[in-house]
Each structure stands twice: as structure tokens, then as C-alpha cells.
C-alpha atoms as a PDB file:
ATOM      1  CA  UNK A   1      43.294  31.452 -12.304  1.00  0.00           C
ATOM      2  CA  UNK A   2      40.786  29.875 -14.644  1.00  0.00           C
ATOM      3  CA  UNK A   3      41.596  25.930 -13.793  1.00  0.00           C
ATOM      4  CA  UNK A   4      40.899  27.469  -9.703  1.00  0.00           C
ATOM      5  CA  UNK A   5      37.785  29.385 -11.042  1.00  0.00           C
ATOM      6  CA  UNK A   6      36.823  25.892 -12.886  1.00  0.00           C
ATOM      7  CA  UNK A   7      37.949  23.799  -9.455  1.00  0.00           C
ATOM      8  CA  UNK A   8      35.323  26.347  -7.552  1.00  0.00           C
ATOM      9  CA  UNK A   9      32.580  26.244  -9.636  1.00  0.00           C
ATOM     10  CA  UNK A  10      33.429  21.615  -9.658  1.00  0.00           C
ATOM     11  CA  UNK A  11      33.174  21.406  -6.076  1.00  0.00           C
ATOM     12  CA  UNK A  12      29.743  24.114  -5.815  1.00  0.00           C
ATOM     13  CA  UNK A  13      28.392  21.829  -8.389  1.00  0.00           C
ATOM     14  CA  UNK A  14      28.881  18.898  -6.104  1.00  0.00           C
ATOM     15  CA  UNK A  15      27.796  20.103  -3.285  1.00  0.00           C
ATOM     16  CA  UNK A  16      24.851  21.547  -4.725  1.00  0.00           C
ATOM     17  CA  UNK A  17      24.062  17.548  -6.607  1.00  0.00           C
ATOM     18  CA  UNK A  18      24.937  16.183  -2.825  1.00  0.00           C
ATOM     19  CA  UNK A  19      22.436  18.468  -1.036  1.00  0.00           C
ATOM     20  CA  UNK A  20      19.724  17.566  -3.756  1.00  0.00           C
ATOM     21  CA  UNK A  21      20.690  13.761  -3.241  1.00  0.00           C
ATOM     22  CA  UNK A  22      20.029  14.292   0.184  1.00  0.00           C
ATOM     23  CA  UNK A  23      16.969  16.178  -0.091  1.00  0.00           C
ATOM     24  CA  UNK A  24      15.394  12.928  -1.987  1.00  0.00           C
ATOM     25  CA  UNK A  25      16.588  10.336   0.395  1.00  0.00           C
ATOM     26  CA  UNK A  26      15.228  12.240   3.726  1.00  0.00           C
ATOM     27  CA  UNK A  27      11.873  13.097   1.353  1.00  0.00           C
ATOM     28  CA  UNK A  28      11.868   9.414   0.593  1.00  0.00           C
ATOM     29  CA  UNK A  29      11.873   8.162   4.286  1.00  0.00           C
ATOM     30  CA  UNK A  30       9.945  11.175   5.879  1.00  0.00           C
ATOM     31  CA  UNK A  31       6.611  11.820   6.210  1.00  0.00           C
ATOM     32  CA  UNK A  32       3.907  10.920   8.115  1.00  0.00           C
ATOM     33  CA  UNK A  33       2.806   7.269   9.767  1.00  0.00           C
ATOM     34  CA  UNK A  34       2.196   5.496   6.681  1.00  0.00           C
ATOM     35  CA  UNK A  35       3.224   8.167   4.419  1.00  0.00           C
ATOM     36  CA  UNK A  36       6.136   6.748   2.482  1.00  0.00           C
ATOM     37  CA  UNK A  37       8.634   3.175   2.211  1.00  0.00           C
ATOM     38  CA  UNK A  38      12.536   3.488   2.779  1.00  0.00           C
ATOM     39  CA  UNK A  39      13.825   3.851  -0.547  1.00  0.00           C
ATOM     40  CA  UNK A  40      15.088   0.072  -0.455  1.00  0.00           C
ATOM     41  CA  UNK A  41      11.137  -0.731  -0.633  1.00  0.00           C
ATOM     42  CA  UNK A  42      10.191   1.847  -3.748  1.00  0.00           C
ATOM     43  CA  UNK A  43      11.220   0.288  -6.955  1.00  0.00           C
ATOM     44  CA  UNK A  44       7.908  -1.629  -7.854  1.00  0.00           C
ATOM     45  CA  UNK A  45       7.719  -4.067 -10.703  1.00  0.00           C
ATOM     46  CA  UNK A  46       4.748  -3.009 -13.462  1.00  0.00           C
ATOM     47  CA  UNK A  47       1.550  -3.995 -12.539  1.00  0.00           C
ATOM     48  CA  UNK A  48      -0.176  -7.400 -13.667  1.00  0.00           C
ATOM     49  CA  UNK A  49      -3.667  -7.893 -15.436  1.00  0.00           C
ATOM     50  CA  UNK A  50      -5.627  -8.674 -11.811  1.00  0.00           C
ATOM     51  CA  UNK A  51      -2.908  -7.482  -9.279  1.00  0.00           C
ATOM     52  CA  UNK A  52      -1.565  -4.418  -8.231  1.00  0.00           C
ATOM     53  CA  UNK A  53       2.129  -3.218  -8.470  1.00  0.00           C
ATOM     54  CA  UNK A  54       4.252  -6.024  -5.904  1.00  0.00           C
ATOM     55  CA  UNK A  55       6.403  -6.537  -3.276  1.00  0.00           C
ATOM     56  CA  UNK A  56       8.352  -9.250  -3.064  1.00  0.00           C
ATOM     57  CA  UNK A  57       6.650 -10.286   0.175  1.00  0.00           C
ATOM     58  CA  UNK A  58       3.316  -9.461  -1.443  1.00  0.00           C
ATOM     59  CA  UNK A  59       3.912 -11.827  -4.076  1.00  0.00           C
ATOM     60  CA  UNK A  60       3.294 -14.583  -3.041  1.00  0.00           C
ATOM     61  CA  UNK A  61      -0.771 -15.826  -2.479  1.00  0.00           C
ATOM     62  CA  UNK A  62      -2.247 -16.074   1.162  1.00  0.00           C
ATOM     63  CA  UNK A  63      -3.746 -19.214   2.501  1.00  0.00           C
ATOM     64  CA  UNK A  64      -7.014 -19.911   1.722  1.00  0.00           C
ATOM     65  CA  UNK A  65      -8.131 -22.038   4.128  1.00  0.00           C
ATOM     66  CA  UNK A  66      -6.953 -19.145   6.879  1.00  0.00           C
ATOM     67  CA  UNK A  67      -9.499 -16.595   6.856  1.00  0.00           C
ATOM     68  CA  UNK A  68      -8.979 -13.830   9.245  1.00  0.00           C
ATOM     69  CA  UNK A  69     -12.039 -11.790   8.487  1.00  0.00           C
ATOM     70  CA  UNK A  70     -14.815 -11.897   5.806  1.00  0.00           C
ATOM     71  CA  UNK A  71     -17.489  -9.099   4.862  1.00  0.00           C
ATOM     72  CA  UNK A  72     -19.922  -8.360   2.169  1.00  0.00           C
ATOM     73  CA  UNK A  73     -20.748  -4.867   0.701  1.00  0.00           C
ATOM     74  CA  UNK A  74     -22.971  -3.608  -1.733  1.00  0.00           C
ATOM     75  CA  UNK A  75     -23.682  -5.131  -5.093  1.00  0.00           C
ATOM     76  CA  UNK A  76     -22.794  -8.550  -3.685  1.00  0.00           C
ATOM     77  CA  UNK A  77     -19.008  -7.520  -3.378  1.00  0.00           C
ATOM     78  CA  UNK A  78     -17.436  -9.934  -0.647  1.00  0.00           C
ATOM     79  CA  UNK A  79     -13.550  -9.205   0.630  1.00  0.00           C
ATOM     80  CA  UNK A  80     -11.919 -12.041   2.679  1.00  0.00           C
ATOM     81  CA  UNK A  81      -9.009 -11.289   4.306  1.00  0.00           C
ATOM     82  CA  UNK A  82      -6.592 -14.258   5.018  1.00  0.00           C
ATOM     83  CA  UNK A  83      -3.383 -13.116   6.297  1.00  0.00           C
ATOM     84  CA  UNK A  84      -1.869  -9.506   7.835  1.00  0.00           C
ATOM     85  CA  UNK A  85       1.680 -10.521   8.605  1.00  0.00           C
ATOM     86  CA  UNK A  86       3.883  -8.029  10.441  1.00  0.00           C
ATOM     87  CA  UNK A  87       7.505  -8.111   8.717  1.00  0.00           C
ATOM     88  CA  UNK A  88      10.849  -7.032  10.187  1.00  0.00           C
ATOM     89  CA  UNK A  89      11.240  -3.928   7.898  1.00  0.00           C
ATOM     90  CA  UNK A  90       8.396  -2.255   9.928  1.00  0.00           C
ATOM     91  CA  UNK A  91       5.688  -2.847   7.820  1.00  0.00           C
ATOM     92  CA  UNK A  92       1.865  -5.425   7.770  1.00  0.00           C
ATOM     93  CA  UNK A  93       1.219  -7.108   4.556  1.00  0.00           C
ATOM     94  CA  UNK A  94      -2.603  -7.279   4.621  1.00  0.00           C
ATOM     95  CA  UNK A  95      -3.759 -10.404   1.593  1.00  0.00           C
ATOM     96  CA  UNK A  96      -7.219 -11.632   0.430  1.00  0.00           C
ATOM     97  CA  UNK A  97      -9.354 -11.971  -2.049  1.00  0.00           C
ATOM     98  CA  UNK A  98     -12.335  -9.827  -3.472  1.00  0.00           C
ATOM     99  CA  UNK A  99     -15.152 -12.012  -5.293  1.00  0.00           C
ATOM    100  CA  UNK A 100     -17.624  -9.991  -7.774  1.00  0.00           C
ATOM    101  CA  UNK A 101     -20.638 -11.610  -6.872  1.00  0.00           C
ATOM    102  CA  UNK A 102     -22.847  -9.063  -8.961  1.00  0.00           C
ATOM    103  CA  UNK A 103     -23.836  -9.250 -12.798  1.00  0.00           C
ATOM    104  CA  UNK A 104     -21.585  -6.153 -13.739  1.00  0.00           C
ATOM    105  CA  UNK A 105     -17.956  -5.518 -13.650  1.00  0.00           C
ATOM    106  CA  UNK A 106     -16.205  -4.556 -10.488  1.00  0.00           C
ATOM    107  CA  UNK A 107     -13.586  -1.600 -11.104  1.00  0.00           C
ATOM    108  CA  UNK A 108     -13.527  -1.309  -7.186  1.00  0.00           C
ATOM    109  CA  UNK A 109     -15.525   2.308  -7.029  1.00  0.00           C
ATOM    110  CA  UNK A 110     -14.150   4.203  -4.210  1.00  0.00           C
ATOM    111  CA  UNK A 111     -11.907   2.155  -3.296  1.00  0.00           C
ATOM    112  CA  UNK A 112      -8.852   4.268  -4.436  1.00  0.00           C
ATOM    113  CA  UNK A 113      -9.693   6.707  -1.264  1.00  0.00           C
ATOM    114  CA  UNK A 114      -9.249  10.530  -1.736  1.00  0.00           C
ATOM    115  CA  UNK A 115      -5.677  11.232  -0.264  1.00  0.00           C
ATOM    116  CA  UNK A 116      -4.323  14.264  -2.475  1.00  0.00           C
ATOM    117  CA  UNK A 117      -0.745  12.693  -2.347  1.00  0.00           C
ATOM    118  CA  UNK A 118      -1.908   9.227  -4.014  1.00  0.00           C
ATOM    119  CA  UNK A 119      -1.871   9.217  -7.900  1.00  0.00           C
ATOM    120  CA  UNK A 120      -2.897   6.717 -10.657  1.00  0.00           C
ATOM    121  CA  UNK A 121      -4.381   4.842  -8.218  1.00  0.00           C
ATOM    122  CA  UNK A 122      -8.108   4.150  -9.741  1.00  0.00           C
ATOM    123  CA  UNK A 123      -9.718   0.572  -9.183  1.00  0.00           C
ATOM    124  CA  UNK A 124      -7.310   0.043  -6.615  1.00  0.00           C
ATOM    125  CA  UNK A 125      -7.269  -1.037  -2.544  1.00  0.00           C
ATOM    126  CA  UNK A 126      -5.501   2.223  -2.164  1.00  0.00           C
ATOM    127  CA  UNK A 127      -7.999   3.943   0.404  1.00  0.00           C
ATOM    128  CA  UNK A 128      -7.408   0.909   2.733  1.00  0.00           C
ATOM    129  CA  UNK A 129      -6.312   1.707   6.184  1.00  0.00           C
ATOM    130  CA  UNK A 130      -5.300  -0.191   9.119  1.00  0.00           C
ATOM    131  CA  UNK A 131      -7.478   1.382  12.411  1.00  0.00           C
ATOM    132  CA  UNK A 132      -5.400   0.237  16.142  1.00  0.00           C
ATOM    133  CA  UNK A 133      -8.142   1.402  18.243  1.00  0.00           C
ATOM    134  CA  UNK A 134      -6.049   1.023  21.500  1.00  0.00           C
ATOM    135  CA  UNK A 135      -4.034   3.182  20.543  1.00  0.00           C
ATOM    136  CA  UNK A 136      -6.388   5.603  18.902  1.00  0.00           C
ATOM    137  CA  UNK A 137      -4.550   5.717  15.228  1.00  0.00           C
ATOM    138  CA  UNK A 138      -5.039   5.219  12.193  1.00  0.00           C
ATOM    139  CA  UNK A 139      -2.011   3.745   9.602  1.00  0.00           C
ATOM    140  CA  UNK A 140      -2.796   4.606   5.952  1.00  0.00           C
ATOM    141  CA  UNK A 141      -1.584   2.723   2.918  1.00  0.00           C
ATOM    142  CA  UNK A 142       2.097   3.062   2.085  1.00  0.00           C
ATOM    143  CA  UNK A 143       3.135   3.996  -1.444  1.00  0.00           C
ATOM    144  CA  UNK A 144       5.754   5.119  -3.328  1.00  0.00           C
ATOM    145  CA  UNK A 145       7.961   8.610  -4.191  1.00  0.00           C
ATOM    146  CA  UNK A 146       5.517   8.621  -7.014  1.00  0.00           C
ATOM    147  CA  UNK A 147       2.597   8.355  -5.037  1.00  0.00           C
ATOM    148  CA  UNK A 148       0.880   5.023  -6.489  1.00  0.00           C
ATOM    149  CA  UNK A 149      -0.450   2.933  -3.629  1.00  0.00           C
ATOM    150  CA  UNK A 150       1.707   0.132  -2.502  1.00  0.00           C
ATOM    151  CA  UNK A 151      -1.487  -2.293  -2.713  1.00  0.00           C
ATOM    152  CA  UNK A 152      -3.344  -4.054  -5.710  1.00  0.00           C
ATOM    153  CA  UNK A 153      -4.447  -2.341  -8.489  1.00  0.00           C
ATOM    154  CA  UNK A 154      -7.504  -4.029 -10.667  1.00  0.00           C
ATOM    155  CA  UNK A 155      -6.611  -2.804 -14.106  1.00  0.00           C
ATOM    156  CA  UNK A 156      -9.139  -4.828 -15.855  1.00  0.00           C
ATOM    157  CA  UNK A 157     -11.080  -5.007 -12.759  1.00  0.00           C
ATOM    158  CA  UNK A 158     -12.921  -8.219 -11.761  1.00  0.00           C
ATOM    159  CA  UNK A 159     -15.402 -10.054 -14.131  1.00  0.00           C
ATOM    160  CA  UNK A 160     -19.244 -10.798 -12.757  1.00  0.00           C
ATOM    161  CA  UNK A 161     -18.448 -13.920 -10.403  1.00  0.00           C
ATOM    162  CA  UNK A 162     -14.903 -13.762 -10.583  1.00  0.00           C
ATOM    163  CA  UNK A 163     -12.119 -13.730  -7.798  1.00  0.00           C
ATOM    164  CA  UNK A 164      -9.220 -11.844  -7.521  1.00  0.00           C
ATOM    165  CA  UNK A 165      -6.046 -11.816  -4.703  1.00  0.00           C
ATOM    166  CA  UNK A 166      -5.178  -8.158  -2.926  1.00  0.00           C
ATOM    167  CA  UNK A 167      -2.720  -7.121  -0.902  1.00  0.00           C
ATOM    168  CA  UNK A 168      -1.942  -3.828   0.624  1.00  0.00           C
ATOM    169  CA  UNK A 169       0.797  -2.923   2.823  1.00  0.00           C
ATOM    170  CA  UNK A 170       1.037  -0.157   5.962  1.00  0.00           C
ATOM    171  CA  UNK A 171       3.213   0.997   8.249  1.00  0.00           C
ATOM    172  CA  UNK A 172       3.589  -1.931  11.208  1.00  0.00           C
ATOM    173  CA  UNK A 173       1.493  -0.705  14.615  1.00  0.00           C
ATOM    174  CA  UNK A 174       3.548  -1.081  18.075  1.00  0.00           C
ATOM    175  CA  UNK A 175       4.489  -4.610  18.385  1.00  0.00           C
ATOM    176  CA  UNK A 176       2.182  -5.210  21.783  1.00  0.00           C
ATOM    177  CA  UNK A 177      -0.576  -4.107  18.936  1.00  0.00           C
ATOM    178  CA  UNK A 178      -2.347  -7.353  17.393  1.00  0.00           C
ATOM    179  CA  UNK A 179      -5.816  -6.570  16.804  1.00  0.00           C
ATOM    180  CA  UNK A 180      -6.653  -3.953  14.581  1.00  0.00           C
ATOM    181  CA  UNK A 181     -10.061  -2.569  12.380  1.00  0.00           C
ATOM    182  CA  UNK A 182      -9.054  -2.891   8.510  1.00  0.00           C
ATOM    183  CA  UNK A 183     -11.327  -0.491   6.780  1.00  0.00           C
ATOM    184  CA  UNK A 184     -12.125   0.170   2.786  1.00  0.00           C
ATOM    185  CA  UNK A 185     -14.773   2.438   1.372  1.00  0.00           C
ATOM    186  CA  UNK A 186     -18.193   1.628   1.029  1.00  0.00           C
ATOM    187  CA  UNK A 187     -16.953  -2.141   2.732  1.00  0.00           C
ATOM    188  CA  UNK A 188     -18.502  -3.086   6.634  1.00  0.00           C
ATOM    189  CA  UNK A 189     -15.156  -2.966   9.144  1.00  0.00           C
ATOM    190  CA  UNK A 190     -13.577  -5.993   9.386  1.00  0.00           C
ATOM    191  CA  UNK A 191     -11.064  -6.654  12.746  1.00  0.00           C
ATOM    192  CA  UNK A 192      -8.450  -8.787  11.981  1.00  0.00           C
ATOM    193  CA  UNK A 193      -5.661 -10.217  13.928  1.00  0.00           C
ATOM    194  CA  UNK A 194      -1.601  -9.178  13.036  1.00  0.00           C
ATOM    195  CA  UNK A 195       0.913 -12.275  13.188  1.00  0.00           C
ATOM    196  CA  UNK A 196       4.501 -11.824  12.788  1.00  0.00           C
END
């Protein structure tokens, strides 16, 4: 009687651990447009000094000499954006550069966006979002299952005249969608073109 009673209270454990296991995974690839990355996509290596948290498509620079869009906001802040590259897992890589063109260290003010969902994501491209006017949405910054921003963080942010690379990836529009408004507080609108 005790070994069955032990046997039950085995298999309700399991089931119970199963239904939890479950629970994560649909968590992980629910959500809104935008919301959340399969879990294959979540396990981010630590952030660098200058760049964000990485993916390995992220990782690598854009071209320079390919600039899709370029815009100047206050304080002599200037974002160039040289490549958004659609990839087959469903997703745009959006890369560029940001260039601190005041006399006072940029720690990207605002930028970070006020979603309630996003954590630990100060002096970061995290309030990026990806605008397909066509088709009258708007695709939000993916991030994680702990909420940080799948995009570049500035943890030191960017000395006066300096340069640094960002990327920040969304959830991919339709594929008939090419040209779409990237947007970023207190930054102008900047249309861009999707390859890919």
C-alpha cells in the first residue's frame, strides 16, 4: 500500500513538473507581436562595455559604407542606420551606429522606452520600434523571459565625440513589407528599407 501511495504521489509530481514545463515554454513563445523570442533565441551572452546583450546574428558589425537612413536629434546626437536584414527565424536585425556629437556623455536618455514588461534596460535602444505603415502596425523590440531588451545596451554610455554600433531586433513584418518607419525617443523618424 505505501510503495502504490509513493507510485501516486511520483507520477502527480510529474505531471504537476510537466504542466509547469509547459506553462514556461507556451509563456516563452506567446505574447503579443514583438512580445517575446522562441526559447531557442533567449539565452543572451553578458553584455559588453559599448554593446548591448547579442545575438549571434547581431554580432557581427554592419557595413559602413551602406547607410540606410541617417538623422540627428538633440544635443548633436546623430543615429545612422546601415542595415535591417530580415532573417529566416522571423525576425529584422536593425544595426548602426550612434555618434555623441555633444560635450557631455550620452547615457541614451529615453531611449529605454516605458513598456512595463521591459526591465534593466536603462541607456539602452530598448524603446525602438519598427512602424509598417501599410499595414497600420507597429512591431516593438523583442526581449527576453526576463524582460531585458534584445537590442544594445550602453553601459558606460558613449564619450563626447565618440561612436558606438547598435543593434536591435523585432519581430519580421509580412514578407511583401519592405519599407518601414524605425522610430526611437526624442530621435526624428527615419524610413528604412528591409532586405532579406
Amino acid at each position: 500500500m505505501r510503495a502504490a501511495m509513493t507510485r501516486i504521489r511520483f507520477k502527480g509530481a510529474a505531471v504537476a513538473a510537466a504542466s509547469v514545463a509547459m506553462a514556461v515554454m507556451l509563456t516563452a513563445c506567446g505574447g503579443d507581436a514583438g512580445s517575446d523570442k522562441p526559447e531557442s533565441e533567449q539565452k543572451q551572452p553578458k553584455s559588453s562595455a559599448s554593446e548591448g546583450q547579442k545575438t549571434p546574428d547581431a554580432e557581427e558589425s554592419a557595413d559602413a559604407s551602406v547607410v540606410l537612413a541617417s538623422v540627428k536629434g538633440p544635443d548633436g546626437i546623430e543615429l545612422v542606420i546601415n542595415s535591417a536584414q530580415r532573417d529566416s527565424g522571423g525576425f529584422v536585425t536593425v544595426k548602426g551606429s550612434v555618434t555623441n556629437g555633444s560635450k557631455q556623455q550620452f547615457a541614451a536618455q529615453g531611449w529605454q522606452g516605458n513598456e512595463q514588461e521591459m526591465v534593466g534596460n536603462g541607456a539602452s535602444v530598448a524603446g525602438a520600434s519598427l512602424v509598417d505603415q501599410a499595414g497600420k502596425k507597429r512591431y516593438l523590440a523583442l526581449r527576453d523571459t526576463d524582460g531585458r531588451c534584445l537590442c544594445t545596451k550602453f553601459t558606460t554610455g558613449i564619450a563626447p565625440g565618440g561612436t558606438a554600433p547598435f543593434f536591435v531586433q523585432f519581430p519580421a513584418p509580412p514578407a511583401g513589407t519592405t519599407d518601414v518607419d524605425f522610430q526611437l525617443p526624442t530621435m526624428p523618424t527615419a524610413t528604412i528599407k528591409i532586405s532579406g
